[in-house]
N, C-alpha and C. Protein backbone atom coordinates (compact mmCIF):
# COMPACT_ATOMS: atom_id res chain seq x y z
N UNK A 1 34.56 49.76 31.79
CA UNK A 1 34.14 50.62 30.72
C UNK A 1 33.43 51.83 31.34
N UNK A 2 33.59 52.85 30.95
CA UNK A 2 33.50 54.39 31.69
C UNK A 2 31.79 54.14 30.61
N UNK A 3 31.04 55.29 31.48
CA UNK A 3 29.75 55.29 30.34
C UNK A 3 29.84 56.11 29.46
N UNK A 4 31.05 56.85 29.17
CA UNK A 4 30.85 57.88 28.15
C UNK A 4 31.52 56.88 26.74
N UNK A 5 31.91 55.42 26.99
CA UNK A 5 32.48 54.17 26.30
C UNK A 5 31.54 53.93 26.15
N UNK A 6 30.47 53.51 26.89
CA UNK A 6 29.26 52.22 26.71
C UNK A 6 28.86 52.34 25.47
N UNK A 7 28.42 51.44 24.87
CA UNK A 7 27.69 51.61 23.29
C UNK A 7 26.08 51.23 23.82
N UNK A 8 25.69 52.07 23.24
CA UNK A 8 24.30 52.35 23.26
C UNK A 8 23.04 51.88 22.10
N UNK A 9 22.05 51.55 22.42
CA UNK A 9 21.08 50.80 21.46
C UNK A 9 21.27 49.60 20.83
N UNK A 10 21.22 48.90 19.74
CA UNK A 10 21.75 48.35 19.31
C UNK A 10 22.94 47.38 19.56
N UNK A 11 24.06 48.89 19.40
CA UNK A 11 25.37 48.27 19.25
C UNK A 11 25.81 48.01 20.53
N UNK A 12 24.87 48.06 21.63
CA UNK A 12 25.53 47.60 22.92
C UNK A 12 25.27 45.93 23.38
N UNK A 13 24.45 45.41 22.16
CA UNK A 13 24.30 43.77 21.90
C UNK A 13 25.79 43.20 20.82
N UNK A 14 26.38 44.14 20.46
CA UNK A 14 27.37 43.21 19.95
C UNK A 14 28.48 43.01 20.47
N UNK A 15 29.11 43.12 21.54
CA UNK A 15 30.01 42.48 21.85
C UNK A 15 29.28 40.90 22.27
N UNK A 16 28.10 40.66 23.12
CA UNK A 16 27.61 39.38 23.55
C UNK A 16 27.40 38.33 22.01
N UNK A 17 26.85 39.77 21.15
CA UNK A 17 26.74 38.48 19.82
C UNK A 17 27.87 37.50 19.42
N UNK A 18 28.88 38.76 19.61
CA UNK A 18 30.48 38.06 19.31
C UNK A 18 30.68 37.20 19.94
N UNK A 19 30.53 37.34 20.91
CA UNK A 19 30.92 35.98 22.08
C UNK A 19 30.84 34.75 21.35
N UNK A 20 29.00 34.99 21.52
CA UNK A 20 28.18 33.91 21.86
C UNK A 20 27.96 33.31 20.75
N UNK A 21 28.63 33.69 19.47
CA UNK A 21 28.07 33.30 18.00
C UNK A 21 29.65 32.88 17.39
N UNK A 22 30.59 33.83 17.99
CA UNK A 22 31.89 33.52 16.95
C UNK A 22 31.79 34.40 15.97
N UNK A 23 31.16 35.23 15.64
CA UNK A 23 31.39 36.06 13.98
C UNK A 23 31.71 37.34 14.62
N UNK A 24 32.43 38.32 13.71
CA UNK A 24 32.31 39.85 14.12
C UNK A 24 30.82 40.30 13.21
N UNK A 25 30.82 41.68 14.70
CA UNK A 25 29.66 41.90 14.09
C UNK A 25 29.60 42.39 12.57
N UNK A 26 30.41 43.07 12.00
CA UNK A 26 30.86 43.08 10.49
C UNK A 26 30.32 42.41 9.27
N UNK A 27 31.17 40.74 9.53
CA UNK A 27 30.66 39.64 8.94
C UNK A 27 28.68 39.53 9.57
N UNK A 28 28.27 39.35 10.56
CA UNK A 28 26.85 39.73 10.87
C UNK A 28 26.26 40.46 9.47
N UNK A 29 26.83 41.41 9.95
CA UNK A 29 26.24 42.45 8.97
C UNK A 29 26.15 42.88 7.11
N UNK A 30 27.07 42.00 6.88
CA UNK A 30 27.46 41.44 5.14
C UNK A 30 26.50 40.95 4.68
N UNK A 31 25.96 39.47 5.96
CA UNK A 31 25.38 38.64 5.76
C UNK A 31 23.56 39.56 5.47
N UNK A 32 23.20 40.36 6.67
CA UNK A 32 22.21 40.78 6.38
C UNK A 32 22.55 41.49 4.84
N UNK A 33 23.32 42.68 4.83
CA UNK A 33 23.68 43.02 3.64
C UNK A 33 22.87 42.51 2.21
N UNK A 34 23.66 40.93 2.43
CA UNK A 34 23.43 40.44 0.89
C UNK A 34 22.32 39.66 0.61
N UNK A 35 21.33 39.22 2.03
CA UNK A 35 20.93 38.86 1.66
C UNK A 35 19.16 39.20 0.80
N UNK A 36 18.56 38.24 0.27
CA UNK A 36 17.60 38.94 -1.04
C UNK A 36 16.10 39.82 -0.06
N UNK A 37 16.43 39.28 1.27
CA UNK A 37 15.35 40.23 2.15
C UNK A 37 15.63 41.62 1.93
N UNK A 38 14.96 42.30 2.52
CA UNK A 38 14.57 43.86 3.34
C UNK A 38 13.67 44.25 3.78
N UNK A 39 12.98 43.49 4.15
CA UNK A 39 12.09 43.96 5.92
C UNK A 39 12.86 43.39 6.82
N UNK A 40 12.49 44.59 8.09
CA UNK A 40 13.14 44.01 9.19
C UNK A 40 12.93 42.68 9.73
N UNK A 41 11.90 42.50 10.24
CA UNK A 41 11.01 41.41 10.48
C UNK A 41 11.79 39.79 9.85
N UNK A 42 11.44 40.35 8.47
CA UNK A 42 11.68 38.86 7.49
C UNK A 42 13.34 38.36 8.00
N UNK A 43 14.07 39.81 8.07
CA UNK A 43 15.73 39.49 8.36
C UNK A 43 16.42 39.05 9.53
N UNK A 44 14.76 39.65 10.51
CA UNK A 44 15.61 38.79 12.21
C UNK A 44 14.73 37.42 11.80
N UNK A 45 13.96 37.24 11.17
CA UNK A 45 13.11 35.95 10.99
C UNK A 45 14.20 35.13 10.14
N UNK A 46 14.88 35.06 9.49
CA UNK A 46 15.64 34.82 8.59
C UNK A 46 17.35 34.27 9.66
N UNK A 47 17.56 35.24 9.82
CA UNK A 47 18.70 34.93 11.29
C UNK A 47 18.58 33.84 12.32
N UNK A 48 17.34 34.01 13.33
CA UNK A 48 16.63 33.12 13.49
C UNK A 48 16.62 32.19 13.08
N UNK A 49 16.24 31.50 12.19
CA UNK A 49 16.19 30.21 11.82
C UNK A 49 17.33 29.64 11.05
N UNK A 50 17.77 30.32 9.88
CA UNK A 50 18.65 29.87 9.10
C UNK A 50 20.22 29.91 10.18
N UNK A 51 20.23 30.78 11.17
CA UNK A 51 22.04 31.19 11.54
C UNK A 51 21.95 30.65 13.28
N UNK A 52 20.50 30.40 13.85
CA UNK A 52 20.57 30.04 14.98
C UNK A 52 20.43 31.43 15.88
N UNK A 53 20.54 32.38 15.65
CA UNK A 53 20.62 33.65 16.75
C UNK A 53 19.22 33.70 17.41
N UNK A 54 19.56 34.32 18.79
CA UNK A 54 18.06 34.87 19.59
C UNK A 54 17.32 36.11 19.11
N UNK A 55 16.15 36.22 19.59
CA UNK A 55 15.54 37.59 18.75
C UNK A 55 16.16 38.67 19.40
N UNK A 56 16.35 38.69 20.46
CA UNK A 56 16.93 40.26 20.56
C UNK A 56 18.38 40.35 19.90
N UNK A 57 19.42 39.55 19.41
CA UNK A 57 20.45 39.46 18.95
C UNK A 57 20.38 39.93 17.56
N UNK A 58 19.35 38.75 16.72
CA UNK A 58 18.98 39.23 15.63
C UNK A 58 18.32 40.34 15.21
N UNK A 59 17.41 41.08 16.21
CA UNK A 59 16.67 42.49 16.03
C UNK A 59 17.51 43.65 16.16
N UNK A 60 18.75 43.31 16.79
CA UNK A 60 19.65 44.58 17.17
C UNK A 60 20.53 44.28 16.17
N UNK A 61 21.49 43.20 15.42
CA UNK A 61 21.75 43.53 14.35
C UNK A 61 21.31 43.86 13.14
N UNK A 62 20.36 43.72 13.26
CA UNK A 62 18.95 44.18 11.88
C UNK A 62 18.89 45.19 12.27
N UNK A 63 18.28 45.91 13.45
CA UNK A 63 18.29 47.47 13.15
C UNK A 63 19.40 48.39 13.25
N UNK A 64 20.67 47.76 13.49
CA UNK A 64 22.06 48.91 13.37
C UNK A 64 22.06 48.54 12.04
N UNK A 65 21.82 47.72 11.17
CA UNK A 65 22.46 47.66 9.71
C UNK A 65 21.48 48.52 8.96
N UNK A 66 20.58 48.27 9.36
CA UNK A 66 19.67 49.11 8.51
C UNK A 66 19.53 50.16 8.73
N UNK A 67 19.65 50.84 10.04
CA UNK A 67 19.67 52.72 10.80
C UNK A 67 20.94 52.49 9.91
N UNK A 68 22.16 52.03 9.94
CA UNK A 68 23.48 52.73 9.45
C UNK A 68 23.72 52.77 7.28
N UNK A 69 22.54 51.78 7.08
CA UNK A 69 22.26 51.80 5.46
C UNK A 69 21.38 53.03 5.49
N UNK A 70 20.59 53.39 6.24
CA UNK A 70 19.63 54.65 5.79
C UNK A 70 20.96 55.62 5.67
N UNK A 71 21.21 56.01 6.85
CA UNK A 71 22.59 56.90 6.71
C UNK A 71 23.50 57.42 5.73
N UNK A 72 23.39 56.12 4.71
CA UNK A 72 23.98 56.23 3.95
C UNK A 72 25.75 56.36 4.29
């Protein structure tokens, strides 16, 4: 992968999530989506326990879903 490829922040934890979990990050991200949280915190806390993920796994899909919901 050339670095002008590399994914950066965040999204440079999801290919390992994929791996290491089986879901695309997509489906990941539905899940935060729908569920009745919205703090960050509560949603990697929430991942965490309920889906099994590590905190930096869960903190980097919590904050690309939510930087890319501000966005609109």
């Amino acid at each position: 992968m050339t670095t002008a490829a590399a994914a950066k922040g965040p999204a440079s934890y999801f290919p390992s999530i994929e791996k290491k979990y089986g879901r695309p990050t997509a489906e990941w991200q539905q899940l935060i989506r729908s569920s009745a949280l919205t703090r960050h915190m509560e949603l990697v806390g929430w991942l965490k326990s309920e889906h099994g993920l590590g905190h930096g796994h869960a903190n980097a899909l919590v904050a690309a879903t939510l930087a890319e919901d501000a966005r609109g």
